[in-house]
N, C-alpha and C. Protein backbone atom coordinates (compact mmCIF):
# COMPACT_ATOMS: atom_id res chain seq x y z
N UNK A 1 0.34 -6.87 13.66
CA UNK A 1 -0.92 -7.50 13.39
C UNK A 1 -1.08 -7.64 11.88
N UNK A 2 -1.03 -9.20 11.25
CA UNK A 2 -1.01 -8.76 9.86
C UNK A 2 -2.29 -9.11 9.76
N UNK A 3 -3.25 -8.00 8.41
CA UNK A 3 -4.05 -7.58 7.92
C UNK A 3 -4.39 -8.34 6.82
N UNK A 4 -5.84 -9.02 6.00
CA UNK A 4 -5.90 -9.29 5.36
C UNK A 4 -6.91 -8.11 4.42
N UNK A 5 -6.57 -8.46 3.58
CA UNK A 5 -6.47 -7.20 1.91
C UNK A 5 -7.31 -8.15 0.97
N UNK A 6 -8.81 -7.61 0.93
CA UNK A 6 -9.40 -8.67 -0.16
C UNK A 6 -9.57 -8.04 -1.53
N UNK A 7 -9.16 -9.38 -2.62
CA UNK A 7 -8.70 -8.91 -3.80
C UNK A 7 -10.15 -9.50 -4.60
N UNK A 8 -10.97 -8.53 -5.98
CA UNK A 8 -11.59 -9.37 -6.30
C UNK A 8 -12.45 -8.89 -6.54
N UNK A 9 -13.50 -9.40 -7.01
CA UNK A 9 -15.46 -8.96 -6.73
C UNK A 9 -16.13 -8.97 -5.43
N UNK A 10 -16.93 -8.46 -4.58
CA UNK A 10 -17.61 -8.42 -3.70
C UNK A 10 -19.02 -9.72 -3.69
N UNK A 11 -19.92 -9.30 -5.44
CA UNK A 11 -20.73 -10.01 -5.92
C UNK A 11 -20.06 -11.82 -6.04
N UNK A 12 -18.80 -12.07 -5.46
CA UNK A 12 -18.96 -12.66 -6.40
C UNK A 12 -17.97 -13.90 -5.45
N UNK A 13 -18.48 -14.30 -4.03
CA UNK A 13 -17.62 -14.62 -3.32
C UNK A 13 -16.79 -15.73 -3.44
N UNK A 14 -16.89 -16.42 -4.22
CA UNK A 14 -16.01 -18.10 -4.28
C UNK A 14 -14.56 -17.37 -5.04
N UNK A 15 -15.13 -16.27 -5.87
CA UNK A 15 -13.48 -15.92 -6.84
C UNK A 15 -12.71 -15.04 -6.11
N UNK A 16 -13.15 -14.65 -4.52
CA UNK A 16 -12.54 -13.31 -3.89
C UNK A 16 -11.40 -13.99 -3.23
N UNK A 17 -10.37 -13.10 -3.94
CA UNK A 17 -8.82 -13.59 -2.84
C UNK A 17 -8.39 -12.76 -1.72
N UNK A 18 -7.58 -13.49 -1.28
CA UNK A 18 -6.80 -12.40 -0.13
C UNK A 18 -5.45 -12.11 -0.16
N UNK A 19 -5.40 -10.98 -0.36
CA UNK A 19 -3.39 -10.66 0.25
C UNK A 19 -3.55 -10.11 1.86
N UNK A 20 -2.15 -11.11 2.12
CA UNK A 20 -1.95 -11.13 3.58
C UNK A 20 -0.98 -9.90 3.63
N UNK A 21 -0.84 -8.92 4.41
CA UNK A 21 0.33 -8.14 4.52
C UNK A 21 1.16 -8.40 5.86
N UNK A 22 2.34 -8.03 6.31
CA UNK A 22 3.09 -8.33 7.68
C UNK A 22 2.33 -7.24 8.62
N UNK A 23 1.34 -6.54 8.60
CA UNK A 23 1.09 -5.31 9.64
C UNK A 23 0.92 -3.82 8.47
N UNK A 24 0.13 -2.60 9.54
CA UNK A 24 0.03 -1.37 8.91
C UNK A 24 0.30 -0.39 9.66
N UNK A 25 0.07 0.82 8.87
CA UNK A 25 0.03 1.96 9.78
C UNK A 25 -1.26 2.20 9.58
N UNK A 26 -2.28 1.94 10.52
CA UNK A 26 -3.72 2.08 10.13
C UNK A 26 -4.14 3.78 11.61
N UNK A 27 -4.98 4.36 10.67
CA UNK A 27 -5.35 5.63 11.73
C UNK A 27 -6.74 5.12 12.12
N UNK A 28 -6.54 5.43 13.81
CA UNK A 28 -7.78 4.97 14.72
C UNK A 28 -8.04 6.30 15.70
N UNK A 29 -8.59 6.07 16.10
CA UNK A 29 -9.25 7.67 17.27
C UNK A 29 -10.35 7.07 17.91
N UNK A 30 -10.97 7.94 18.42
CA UNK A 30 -12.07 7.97 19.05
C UNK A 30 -13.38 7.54 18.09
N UNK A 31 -13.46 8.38 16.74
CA UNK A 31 -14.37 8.57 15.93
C UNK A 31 -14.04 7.61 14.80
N UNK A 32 -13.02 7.00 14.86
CA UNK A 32 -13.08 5.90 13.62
C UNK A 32 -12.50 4.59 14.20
N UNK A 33 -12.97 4.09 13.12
CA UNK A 33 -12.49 2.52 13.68
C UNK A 33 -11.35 2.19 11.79
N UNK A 34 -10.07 2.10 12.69
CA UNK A 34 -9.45 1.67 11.62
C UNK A 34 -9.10 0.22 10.98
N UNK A 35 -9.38 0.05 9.65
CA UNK A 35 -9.27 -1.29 9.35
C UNK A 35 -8.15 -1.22 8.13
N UNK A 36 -8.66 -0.17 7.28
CA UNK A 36 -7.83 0.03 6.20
C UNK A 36 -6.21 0.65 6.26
N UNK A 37 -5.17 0.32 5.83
CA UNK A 37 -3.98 0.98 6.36
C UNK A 37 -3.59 1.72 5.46
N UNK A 38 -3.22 2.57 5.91
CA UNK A 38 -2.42 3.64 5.22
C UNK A 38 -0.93 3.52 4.38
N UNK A 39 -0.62 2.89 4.98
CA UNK A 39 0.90 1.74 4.58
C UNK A 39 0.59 0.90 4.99
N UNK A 40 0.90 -0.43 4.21
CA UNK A 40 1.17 -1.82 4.97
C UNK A 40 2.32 -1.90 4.54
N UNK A 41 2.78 -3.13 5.36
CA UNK A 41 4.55 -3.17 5.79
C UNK A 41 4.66 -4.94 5.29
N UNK A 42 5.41 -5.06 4.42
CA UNK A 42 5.68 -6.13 4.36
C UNK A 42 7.75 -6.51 4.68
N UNK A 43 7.91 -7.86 5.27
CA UNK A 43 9.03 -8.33 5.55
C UNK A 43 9.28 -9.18 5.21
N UNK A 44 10.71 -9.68 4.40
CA UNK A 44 10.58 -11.01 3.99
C UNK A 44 13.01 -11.43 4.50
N UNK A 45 12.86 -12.52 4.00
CA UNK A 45 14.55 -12.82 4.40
C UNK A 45 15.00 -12.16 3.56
N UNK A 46 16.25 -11.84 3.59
CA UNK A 46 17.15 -11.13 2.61
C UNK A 46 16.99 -12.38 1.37
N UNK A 47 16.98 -13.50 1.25
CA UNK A 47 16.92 -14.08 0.16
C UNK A 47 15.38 -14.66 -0.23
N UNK A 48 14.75 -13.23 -0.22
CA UNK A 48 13.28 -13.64 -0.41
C UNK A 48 12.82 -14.38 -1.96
N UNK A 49 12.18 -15.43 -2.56
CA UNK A 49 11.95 -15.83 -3.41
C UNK A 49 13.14 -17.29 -3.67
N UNK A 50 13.81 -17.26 -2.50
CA UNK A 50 15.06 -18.63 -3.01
C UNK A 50 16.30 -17.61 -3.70
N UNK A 51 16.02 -16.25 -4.20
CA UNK A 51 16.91 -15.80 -4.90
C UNK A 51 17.83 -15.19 -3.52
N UNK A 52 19.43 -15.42 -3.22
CA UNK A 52 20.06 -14.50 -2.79
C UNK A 52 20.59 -13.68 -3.49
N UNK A 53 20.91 -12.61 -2.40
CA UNK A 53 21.45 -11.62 -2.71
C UNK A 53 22.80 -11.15 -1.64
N UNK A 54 23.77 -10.50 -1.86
CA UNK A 54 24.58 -10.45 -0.77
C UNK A 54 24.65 -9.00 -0.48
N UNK A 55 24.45 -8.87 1.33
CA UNK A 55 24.76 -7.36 1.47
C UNK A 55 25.62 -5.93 1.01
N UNK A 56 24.68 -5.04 0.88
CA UNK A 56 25.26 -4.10 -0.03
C UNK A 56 24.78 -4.13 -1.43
N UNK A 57 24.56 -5.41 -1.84
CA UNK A 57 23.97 -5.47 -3.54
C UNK A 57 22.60 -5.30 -3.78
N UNK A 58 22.41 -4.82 -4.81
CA UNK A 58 20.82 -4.50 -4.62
C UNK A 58 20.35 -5.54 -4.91
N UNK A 59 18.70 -6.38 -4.86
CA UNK A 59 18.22 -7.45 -4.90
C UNK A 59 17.93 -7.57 -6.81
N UNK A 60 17.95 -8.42 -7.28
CA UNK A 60 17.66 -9.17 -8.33
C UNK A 60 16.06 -9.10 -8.33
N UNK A 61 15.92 -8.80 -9.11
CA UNK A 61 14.24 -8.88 -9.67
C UNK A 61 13.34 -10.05 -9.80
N UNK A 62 12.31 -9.81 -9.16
CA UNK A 62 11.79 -11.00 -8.66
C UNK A 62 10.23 -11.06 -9.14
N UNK A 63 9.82 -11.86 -9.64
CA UNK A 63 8.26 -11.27 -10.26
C UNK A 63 7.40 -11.98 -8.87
N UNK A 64 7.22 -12.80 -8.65
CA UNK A 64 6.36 -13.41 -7.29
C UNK A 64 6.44 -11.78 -6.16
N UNK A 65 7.84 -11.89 -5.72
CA UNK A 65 7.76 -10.52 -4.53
C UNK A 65 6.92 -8.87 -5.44
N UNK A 66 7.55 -8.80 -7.00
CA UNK A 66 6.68 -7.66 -7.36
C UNK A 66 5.06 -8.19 -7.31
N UNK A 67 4.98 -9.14 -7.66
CA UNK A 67 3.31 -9.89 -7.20
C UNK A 67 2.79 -9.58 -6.26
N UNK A 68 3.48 -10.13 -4.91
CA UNK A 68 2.75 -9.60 -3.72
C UNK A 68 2.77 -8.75 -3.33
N UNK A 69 3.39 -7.37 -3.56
CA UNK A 69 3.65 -6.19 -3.39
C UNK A 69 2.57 -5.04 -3.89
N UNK A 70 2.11 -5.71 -5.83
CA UNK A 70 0.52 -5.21 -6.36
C UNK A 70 -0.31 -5.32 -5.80
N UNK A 71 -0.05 -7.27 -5.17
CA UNK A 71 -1.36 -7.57 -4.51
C UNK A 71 -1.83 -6.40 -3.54
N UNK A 72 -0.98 -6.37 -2.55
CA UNK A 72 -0.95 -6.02 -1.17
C UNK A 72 -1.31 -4.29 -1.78
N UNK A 73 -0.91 -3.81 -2.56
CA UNK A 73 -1.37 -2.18 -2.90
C UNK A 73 -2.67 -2.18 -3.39
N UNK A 74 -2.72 -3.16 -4.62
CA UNK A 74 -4.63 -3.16 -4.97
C UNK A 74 -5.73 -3.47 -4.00
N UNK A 75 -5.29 -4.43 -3.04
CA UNK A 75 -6.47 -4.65 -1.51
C UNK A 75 -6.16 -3.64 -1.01
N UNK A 76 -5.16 -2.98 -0.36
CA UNK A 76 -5.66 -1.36 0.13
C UNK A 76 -6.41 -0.62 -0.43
N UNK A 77 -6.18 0.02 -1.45
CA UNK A 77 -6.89 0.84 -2.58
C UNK A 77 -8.10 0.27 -2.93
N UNK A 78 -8.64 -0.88 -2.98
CA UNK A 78 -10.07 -1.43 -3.12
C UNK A 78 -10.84 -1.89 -1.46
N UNK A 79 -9.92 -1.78 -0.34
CA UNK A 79 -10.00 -0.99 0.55
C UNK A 79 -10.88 0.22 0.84
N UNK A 80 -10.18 1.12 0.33
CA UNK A 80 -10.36 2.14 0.44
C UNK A 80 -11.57 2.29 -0.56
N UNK A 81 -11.92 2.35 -1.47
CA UNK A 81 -12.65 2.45 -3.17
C UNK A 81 -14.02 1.47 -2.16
N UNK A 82 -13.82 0.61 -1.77
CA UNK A 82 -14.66 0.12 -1.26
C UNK A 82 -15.53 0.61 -0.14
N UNK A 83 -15.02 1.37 0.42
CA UNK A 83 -15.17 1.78 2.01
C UNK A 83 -16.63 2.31 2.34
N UNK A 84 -17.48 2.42 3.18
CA UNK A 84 -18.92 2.70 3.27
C UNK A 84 -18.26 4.58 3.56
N UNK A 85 -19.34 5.35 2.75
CA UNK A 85 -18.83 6.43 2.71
C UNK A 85 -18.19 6.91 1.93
N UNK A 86 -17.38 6.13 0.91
CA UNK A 86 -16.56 6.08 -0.43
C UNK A 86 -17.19 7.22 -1.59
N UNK A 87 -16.86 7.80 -2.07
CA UNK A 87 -17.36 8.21 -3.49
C UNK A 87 -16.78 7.64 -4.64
N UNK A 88 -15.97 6.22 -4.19
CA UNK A 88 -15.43 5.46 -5.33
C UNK A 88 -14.43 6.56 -6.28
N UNK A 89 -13.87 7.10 -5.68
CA UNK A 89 -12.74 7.92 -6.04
C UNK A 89 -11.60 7.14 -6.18
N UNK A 90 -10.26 7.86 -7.08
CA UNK A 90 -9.44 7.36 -7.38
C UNK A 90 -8.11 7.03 -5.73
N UNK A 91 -7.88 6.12 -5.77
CA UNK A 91 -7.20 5.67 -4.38
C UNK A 91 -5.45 5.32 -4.47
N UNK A 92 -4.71 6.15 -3.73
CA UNK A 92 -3.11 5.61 -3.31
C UNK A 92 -3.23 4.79 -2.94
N UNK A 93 -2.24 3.93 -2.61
CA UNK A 93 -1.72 2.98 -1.59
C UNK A 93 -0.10 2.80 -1.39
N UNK A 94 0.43 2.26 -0.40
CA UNK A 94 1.67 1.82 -0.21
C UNK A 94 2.33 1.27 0.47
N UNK A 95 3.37 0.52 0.04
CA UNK A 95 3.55 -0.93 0.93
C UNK A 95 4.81 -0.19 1.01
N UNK A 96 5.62 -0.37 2.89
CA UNK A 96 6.90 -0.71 2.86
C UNK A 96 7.32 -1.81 3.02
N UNK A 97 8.80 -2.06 2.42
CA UNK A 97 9.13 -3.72 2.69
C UNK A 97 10.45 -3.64 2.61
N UNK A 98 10.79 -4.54 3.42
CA UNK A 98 11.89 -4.74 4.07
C UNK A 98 12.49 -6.08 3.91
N UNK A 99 13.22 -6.35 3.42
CA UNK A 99 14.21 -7.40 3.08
C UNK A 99 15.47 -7.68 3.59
N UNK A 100 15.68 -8.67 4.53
CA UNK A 100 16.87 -8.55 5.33
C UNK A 100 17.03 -6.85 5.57
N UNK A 101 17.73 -6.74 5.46
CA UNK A 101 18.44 -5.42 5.92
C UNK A 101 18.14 -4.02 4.85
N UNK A 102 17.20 -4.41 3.60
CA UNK A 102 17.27 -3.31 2.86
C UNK A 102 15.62 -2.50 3.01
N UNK A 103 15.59 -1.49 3.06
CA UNK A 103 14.28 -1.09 3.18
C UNK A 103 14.22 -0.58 1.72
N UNK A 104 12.38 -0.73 1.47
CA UNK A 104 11.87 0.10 0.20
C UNK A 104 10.59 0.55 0.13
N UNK A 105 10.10 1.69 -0.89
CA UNK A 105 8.94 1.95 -0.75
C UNK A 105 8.29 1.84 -1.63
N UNK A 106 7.17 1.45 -1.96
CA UNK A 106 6.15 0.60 -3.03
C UNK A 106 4.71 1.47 -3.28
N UNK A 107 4.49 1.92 -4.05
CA UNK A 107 3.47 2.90 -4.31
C UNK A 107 2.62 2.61 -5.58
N UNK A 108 1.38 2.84 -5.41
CA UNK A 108 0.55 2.68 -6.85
C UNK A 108 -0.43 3.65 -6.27
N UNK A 109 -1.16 3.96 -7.99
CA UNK A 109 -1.86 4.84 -8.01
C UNK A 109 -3.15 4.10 -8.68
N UNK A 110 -4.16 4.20 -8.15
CA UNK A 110 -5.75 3.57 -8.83
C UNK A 110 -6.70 4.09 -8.85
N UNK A 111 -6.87 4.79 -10.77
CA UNK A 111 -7.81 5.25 -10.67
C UNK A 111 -9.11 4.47 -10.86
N UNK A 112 -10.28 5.65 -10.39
CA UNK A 112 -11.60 4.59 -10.00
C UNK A 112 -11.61 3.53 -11.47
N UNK A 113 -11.80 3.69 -12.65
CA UNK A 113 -12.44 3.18 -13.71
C UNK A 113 -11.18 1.73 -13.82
N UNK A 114 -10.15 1.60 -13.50
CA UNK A 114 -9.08 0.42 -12.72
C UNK A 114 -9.84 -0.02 -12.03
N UNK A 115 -10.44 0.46 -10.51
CA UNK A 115 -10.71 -0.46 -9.50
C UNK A 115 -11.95 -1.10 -10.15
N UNK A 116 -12.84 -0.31 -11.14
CA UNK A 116 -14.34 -0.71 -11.30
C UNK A 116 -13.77 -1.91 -12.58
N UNK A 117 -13.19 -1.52 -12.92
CA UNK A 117 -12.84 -3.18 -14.03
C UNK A 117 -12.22 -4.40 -13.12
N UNK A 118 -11.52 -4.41 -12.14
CA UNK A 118 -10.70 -5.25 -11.49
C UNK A 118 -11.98 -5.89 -10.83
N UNK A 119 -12.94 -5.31 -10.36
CA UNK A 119 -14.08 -5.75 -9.67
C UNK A 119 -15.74 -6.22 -11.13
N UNK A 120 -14.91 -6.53 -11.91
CA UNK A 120 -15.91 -6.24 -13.27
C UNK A 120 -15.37 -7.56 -13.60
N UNK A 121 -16.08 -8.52 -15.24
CA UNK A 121 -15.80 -9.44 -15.57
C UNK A 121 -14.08 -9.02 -16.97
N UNK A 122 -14.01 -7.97 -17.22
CA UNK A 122 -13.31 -7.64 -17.67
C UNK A 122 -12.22 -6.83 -17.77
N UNK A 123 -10.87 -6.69 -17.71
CA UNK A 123 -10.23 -5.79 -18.13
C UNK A 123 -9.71 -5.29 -19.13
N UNK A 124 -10.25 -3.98 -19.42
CA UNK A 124 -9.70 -3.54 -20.83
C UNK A 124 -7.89 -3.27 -20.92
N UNK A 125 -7.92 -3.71 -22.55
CA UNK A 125 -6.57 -3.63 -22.22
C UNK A 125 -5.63 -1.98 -22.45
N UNK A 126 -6.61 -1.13 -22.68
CA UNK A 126 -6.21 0.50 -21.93
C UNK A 126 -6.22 0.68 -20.67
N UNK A 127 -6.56 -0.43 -20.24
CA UNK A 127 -6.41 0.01 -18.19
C UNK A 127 -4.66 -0.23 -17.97
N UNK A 128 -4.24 0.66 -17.48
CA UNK A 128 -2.94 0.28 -16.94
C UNK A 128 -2.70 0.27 -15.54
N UNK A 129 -1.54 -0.12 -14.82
CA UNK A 129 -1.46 -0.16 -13.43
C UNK A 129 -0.08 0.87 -13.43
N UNK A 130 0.35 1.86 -12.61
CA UNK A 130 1.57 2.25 -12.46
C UNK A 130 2.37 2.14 -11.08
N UNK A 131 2.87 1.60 -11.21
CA UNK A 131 3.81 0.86 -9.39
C UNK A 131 4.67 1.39 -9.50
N UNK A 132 5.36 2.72 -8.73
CA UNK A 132 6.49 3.39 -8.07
C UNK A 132 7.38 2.08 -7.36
N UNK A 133 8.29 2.45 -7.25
CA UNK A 133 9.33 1.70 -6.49
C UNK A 133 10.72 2.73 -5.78
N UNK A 134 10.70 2.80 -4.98
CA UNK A 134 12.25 3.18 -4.40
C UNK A 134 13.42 2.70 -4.47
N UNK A 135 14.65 3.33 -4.58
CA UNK A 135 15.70 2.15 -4.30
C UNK A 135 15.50 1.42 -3.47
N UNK A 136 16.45 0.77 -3.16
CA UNK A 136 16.54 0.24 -1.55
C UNK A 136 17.40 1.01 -0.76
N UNK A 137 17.31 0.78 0.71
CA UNK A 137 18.06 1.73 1.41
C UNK A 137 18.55 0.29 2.25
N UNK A 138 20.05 0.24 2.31
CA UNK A 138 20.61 -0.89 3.18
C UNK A 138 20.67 -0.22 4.59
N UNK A 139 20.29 -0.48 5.38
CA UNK A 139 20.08 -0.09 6.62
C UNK A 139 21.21 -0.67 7.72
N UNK A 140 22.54 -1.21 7.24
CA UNK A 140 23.37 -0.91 7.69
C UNK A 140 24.83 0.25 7.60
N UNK A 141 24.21 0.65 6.42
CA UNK A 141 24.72 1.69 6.27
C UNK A 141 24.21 3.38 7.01
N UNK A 142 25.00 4.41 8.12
CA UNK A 142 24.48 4.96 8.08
C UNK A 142 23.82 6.05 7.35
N UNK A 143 24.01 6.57 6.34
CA UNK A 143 23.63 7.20 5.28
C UNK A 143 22.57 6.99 4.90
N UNK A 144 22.90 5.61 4.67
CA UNK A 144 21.05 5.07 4.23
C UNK A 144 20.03 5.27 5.22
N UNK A 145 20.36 4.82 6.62
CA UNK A 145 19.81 4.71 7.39
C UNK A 145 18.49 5.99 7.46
N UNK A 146 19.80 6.96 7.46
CA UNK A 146 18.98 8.59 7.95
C UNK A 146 18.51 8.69 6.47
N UNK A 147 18.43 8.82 4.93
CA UNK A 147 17.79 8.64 4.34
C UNK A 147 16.58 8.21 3.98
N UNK A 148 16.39 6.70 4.34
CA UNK A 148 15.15 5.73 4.91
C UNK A 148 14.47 6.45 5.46
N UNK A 149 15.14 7.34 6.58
CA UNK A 149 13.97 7.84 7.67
C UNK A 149 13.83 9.11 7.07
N UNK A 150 14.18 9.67 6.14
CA UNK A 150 13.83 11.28 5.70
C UNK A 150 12.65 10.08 4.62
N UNK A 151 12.42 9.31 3.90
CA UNK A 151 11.92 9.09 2.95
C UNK A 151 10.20 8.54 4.03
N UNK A 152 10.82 7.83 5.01
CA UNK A 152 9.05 7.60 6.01
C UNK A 152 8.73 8.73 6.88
N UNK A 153 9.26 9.56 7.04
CA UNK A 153 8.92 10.58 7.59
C UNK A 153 8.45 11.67 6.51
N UNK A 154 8.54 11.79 5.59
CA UNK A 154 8.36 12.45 4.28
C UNK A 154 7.01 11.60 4.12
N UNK A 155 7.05 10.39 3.61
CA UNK A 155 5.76 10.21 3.57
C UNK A 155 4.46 9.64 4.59
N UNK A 156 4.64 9.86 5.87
CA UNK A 156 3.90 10.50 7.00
C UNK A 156 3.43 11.59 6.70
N UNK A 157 3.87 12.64 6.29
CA UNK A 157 3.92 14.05 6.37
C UNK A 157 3.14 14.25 5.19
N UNK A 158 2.97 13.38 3.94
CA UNK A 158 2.06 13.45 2.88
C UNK A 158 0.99 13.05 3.14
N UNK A 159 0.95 11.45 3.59
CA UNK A 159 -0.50 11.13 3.98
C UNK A 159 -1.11 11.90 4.94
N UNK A 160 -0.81 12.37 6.00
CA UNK A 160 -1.29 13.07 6.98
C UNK A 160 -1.82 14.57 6.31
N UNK A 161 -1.16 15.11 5.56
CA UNK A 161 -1.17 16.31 4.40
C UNK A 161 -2.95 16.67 4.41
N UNK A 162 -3.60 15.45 4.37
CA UNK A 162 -4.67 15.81 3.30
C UNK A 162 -4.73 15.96 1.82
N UNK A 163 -3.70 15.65 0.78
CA UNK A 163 -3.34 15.53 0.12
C UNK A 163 -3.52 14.26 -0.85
N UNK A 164 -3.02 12.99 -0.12
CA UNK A 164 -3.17 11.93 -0.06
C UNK A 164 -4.39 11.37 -0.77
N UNK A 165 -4.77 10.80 -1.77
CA UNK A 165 -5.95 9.87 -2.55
C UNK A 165 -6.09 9.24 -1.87
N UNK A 166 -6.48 9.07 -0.08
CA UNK A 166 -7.35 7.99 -0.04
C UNK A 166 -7.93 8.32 0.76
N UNK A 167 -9.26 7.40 0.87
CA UNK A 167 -10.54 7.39 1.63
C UNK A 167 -10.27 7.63 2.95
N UNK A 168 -9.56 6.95 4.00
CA UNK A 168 -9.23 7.25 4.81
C UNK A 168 -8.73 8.38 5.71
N UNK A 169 -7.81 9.34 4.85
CA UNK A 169 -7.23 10.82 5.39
C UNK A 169 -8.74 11.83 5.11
N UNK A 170 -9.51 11.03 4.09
CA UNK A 170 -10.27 11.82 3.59
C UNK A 170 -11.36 12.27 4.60
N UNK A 171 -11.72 11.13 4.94
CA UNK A 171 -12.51 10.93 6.65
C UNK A 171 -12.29 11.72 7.37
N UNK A 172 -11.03 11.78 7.99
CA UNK A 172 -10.55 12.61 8.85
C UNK A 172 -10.26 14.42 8.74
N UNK A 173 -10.47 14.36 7.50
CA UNK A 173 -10.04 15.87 6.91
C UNK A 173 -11.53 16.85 7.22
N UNK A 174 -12.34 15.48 6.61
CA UNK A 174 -13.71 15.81 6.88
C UNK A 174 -14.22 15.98 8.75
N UNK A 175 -13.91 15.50 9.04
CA UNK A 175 -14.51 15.25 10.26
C UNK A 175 -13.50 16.54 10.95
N UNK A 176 -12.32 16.84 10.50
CA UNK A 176 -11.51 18.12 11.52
C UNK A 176 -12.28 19.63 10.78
N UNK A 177 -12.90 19.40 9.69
CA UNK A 177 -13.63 20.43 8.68
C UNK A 177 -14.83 20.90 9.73
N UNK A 178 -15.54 19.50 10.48
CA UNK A 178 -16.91 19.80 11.15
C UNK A 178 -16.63 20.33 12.29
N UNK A 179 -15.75 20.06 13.00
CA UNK A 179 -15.14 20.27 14.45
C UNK A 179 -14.23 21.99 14.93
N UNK A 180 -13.62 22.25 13.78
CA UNK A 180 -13.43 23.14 14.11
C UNK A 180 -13.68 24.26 12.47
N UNK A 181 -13.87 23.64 11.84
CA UNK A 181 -14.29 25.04 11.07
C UNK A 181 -13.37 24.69 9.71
């Protein structure tokens, strides 16, 4: 189910964009209704951007795919920063993506006074953005393979943690706090 991720001002609707993502891992239950994802997953051809690449080689750097990749992390995280219930706290996010055959993992970190300029007429130019990146893991290799899966299962095991900067785990941490103690 892909998800749309709005980028932008709230006040300010003609300038608000959207990043589309391929699908998430969004947490739902009984007591929440999930919209925001925890990961979104993006997929593209092994020769995403017109640029190929040939199996086994790592991909060539691409500014459009690192584009949609910010995009797709800043609409989570303003997501989240946004969320009714929010204390406008500082917010994770993270995209996996998958390229032909290589998997990777895409991470940023946003703190609040970032999200409140991005949603502001200005950005100062002391605001910075910091975007993690993973190798890639070629997923025909087995090595990689079981790697890949120590690296999403690893970070399952963080977000779920309570640990995790975002609004979402935060919900839930709260709500297992009232329930049992």
């Amino acid at each position: 189910m892909p998800l749309k991720l709005y980028l932008g001002r709230d006040q300010d609707r003609p300038h608000l964009r959207e990043a589309h993502n391929d699908g998430g891992l969004i947490l739902a239950g009984t007591d929440t209704q999930g919209t925001i994802p925890l990961v979104s997953f993006e997929s593209k051809r092994r020769h995403a951007g017109g640029v190929h690449h040939y199996t086994n080689l790592p991909e060539a750097y691409n500014a459009n795919t690192l584009a949609q990749e910010v995009a797709e992390l800043l609409g989570q995280a303003l997501a989240g920063y946004r969320a009714e219930g929010s204390k406008e706290e500082d917010q994770e996010a993270y995209v996996l993506t998958i390229h032909g055959t290589q998997l990777r993992l895409v991470a940023g970190y946003f703190t609040k006074e970032y999200l409140s300029y991005v949603q502001s007429q200005t950005l100062p130019v002391e605001q910075h953005l910091y975007i993690r990146r993973s190798r890639f893991y070629e997923l025909k290799d087995p090595a990689d393979r079981l790697e890949a899966l120590k690296l999403i299962i690893g970070l399952c095991r963080y977000v779920m943690s309570g640990y995790a900067v975002m609004e979402q785990t935060k919900r839930v941490a709260k709500c297992l706090r009232k329930y049992y103690g």
